[in-house]
PDB file of N, CA and C in Angstrom:
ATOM      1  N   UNK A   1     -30.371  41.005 -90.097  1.00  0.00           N
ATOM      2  CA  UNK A   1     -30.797  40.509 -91.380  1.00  0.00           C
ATOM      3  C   UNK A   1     -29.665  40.733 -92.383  1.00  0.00           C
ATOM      4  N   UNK A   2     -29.187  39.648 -92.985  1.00  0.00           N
ATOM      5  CA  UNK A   2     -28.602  39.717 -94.214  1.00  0.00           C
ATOM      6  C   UNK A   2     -28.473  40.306 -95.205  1.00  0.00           C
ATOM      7  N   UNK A   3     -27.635  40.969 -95.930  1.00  0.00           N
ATOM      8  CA  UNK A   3     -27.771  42.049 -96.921  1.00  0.00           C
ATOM      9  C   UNK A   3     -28.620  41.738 -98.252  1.00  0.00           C
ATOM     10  N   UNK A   4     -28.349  39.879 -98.208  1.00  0.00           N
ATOM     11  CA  UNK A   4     -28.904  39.242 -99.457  1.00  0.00           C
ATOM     12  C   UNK A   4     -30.430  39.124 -98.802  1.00  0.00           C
ATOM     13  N   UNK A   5     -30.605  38.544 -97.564  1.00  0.00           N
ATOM     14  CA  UNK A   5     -32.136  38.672 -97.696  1.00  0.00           C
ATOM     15  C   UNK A   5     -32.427  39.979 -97.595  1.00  0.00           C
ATOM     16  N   UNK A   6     -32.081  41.230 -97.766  1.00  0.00           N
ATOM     17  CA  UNK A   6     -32.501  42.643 -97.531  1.00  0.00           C
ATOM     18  C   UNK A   6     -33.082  42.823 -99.001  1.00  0.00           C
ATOM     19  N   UNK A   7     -31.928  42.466 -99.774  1.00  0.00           N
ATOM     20  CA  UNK A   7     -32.154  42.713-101.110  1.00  0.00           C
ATOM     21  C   UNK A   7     -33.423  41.662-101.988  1.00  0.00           C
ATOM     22  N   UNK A   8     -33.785  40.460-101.523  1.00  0.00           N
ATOM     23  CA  UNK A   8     -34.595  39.408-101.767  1.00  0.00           C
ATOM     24  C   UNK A   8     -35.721  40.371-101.728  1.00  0.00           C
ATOM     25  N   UNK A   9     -35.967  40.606-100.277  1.00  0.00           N
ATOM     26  CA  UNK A   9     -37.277  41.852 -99.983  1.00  0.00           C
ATOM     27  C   UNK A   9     -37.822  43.158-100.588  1.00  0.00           C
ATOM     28  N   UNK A  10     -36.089  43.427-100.632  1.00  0.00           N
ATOM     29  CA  UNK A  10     -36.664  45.076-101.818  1.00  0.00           C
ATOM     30  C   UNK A  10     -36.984  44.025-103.302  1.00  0.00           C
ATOM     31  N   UNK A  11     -37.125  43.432-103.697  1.00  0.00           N
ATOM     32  CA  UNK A  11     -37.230  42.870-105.244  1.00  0.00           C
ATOM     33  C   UNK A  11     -38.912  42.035-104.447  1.00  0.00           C
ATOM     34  N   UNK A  12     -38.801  41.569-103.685  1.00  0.00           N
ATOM     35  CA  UNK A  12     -40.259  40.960-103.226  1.00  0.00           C
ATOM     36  C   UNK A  12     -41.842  42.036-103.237  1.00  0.00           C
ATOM     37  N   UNK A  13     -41.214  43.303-102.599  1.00  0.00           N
ATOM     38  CA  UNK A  13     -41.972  44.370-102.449  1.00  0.00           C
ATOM     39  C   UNK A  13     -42.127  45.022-103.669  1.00  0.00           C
ATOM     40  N   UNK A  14     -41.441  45.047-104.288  1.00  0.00           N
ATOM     41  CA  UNK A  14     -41.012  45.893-105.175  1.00  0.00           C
ATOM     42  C   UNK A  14     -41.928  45.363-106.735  1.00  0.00           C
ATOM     43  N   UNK A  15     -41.796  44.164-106.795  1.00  0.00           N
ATOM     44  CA  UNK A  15     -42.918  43.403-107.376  1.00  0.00           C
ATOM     45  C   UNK A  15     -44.000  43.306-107.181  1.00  0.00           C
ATOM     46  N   UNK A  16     -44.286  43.421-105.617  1.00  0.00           N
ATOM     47  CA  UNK A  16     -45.990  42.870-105.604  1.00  0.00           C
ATOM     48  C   UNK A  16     -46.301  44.525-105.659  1.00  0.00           C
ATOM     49  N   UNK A  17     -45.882  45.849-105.262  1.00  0.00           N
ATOM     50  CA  UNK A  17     -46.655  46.942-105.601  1.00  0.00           C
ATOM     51  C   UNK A  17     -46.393  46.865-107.168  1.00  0.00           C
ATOM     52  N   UNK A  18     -46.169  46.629-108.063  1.00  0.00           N
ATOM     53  CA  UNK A  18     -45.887  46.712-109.686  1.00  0.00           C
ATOM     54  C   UNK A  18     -47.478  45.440-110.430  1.00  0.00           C
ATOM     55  N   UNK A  19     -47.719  44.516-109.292  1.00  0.00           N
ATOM     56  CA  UNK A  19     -48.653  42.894-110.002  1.00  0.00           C
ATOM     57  C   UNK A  19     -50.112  43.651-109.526  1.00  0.00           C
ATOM     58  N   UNK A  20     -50.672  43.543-110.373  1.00  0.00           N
ATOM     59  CA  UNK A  20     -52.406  43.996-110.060  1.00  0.00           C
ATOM     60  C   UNK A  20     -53.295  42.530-109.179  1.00  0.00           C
ATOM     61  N   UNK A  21     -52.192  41.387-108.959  1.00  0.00           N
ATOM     62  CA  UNK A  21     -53.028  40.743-108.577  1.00  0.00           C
ATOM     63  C   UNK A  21     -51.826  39.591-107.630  1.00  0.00           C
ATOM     64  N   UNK A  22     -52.443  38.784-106.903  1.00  0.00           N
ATOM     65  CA  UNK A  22     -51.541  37.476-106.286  1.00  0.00           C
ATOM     66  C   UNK A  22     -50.875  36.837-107.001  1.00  0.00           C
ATOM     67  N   UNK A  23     -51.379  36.447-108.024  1.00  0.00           N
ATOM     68  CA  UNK A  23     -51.123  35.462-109.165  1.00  0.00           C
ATOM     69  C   UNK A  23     -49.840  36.197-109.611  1.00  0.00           C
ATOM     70  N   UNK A  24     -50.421  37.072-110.718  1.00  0.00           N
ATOM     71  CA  UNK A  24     -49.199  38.524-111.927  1.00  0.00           C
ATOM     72  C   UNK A  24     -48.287  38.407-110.228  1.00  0.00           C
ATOM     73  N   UNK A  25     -47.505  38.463-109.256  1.00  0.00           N
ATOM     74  CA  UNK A  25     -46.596  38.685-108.721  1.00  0.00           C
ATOM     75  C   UNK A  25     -45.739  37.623-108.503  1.00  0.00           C
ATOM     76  N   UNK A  26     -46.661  36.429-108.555  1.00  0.00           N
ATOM     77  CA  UNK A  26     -45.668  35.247-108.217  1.00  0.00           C
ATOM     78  C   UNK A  26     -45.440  34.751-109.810  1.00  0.00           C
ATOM     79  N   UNK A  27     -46.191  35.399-110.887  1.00  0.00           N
ATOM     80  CA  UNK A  27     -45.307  34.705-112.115  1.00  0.00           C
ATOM     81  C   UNK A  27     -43.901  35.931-112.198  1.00  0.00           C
ATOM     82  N   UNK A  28     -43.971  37.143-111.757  1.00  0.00           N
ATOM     83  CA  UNK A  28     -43.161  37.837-111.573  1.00  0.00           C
ATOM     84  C   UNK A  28     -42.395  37.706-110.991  1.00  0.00           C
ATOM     85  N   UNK A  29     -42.300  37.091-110.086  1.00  0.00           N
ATOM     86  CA  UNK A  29     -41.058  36.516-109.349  1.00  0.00           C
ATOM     87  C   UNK A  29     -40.741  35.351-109.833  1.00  0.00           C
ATOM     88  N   UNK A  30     -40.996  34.532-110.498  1.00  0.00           N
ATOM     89  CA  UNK A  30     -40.457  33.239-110.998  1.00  0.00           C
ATOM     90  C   UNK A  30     -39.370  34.051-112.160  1.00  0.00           C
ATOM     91  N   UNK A  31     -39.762  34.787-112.771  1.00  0.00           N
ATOM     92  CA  UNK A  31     -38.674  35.373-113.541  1.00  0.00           C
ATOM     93  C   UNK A  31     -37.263  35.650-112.688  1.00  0.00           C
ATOM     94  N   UNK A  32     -37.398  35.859-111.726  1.00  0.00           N
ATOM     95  CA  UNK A  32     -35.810  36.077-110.963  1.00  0.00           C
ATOM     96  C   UNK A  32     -35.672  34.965-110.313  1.00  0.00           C
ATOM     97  N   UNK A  33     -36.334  33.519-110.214  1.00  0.00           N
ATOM     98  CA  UNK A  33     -35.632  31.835-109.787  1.00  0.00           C
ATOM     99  C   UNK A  33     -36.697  32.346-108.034  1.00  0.00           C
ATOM    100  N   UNK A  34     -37.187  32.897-108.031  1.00  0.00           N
ATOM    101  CA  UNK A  34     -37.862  32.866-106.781  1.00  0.00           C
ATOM    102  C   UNK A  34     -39.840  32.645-107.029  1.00  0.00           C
ATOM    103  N   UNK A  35     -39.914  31.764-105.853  1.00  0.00           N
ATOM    104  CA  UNK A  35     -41.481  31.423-105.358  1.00  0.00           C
ATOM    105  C   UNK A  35     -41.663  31.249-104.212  1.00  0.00           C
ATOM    106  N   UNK A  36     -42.981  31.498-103.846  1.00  0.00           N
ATOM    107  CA  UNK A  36     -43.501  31.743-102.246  1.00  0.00           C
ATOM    108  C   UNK A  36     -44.608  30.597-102.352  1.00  0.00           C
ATOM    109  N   UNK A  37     -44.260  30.121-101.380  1.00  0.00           N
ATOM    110  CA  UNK A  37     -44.656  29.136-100.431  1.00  0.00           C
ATOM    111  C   UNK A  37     -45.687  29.641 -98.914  1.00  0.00           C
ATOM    112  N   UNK A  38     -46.697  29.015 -99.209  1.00  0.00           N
ATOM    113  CA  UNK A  38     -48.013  29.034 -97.789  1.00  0.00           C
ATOM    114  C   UNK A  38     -47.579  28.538 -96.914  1.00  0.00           C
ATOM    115  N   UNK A  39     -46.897  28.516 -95.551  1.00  0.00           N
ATOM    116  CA  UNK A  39     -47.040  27.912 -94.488  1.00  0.00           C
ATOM    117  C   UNK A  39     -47.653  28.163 -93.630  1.00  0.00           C
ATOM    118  N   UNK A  40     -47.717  27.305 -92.145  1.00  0.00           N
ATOM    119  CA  UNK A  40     -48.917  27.391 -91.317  1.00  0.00           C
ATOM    120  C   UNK A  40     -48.113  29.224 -90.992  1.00  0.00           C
ATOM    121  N   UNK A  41     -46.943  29.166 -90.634  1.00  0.00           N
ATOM    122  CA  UNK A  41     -46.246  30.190 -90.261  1.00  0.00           C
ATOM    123  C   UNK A  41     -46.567  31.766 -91.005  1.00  0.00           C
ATOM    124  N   UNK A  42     -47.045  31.764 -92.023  1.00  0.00           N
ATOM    125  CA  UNK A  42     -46.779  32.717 -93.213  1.00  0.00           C
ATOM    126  C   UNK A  42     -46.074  32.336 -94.290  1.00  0.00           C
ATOM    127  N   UNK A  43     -45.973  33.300 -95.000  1.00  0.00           N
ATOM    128  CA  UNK A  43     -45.614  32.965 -96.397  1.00  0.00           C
ATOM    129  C   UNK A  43     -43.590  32.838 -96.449  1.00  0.00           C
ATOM    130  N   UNK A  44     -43.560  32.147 -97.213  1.00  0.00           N
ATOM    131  CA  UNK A  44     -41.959  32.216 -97.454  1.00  0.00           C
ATOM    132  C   UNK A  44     -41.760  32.445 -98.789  1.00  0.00           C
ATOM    133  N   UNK A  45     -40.273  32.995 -99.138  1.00  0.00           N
ATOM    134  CA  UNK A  45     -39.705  33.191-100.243  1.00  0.00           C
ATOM    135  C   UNK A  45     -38.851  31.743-100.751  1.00  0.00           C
ATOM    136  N   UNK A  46     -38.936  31.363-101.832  1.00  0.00           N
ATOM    137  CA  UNK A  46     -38.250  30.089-101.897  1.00  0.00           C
ATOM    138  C   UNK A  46     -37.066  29.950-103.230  1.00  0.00           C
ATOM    139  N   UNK A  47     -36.164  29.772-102.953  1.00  0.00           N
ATOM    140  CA  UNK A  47     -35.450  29.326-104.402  1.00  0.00           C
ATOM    141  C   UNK A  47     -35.913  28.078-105.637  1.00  0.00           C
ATOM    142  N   UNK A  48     -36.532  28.758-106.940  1.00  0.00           N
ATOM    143  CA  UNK A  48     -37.172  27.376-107.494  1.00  0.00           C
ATOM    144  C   UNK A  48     -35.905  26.652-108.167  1.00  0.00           C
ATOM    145  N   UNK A  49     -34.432  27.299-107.937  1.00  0.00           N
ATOM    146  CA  UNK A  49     -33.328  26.649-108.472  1.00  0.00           C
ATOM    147  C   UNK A  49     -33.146  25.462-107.409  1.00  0.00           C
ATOM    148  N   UNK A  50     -32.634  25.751-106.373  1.00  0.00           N
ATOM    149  CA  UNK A  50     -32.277  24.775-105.006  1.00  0.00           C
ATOM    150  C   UNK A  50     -33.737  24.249-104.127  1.00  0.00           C
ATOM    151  N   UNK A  51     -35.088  24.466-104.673  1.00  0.00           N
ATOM    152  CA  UNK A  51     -36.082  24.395-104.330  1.00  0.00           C
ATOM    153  C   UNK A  51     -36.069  24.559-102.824  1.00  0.00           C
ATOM    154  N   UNK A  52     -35.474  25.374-102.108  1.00  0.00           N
ATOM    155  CA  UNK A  52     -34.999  25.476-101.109  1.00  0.00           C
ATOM    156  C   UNK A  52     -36.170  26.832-100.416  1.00  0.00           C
ATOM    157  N   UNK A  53     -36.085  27.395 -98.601  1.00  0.00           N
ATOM    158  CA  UNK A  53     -36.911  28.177 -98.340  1.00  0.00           C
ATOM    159  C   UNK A  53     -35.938  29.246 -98.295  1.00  0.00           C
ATOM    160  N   UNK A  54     -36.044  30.782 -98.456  1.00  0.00           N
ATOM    161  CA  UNK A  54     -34.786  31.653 -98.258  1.00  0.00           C
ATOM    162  C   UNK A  54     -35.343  32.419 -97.157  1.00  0.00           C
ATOM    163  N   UNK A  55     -36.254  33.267 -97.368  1.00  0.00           N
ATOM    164  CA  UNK A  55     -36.717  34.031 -95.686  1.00  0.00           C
ATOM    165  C   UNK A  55     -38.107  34.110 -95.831  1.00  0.00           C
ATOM    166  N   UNK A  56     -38.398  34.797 -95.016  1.00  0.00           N
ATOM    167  CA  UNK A  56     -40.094  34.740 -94.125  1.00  0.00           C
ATOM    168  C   UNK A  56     -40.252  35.900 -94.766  1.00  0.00           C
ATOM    169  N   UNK A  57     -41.594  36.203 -95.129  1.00  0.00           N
ATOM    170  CA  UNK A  57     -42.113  37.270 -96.091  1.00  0.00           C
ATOM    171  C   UNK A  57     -42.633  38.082 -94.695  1.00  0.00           C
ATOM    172  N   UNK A  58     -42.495  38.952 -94.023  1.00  0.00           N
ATOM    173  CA  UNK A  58     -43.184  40.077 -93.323  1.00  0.00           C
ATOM    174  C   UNK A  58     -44.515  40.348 -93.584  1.00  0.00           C
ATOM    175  N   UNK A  59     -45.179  40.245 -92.716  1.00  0.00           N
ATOM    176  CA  UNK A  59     -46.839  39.943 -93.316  1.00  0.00           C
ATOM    177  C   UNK A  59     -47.256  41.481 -93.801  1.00  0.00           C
ATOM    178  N   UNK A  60     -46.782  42.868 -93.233  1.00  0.00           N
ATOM    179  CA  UNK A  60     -47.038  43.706 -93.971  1.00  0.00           C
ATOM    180  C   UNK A  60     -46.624  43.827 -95.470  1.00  0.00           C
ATOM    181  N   UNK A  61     -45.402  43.391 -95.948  1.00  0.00           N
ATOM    182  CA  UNK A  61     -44.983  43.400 -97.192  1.00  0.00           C
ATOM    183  C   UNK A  61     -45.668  42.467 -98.268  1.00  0.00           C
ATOM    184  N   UNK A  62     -46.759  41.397 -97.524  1.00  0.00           N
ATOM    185  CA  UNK A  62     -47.478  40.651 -98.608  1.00  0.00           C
ATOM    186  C   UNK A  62     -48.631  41.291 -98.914  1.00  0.00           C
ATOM    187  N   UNK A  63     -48.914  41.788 -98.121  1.00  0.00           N
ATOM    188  CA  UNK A  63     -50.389  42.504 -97.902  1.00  0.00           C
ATOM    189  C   UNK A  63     -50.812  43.045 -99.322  1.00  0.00           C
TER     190      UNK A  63
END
């Protein structure tokens, strides 16, 4: 794993223990150009600059 997606994750985690809810985490992450995306797969992290997918959210870390 990539140092940049390492760091995507500590700021992913790091947010959703800080959001009291699903919602409060993903407006929290739009503040740093990132949103998560539902797939059949699990959730992804996405760039809303390059609207692009960046990595796979670890299903313990969404929890």
């Amino acid at each position: 794993m990539s140092n940049e997606i390492i760091d995507i994750l500590a700021i992913v985690t790091r947010e959703r223990r800080m959001a009291v809810s699903d919602r409060e985490w993903q407006h929290r992450l739009r503040g740093y150009g990132y949103g998560i995306r539902d797939t059949d797969e699990g959730r992804i992290v996405t760039s809303l600059i390059k609207d692009a997918p960046l990595c796979a959210i670890p299903a313990q870390f969404a929890a």
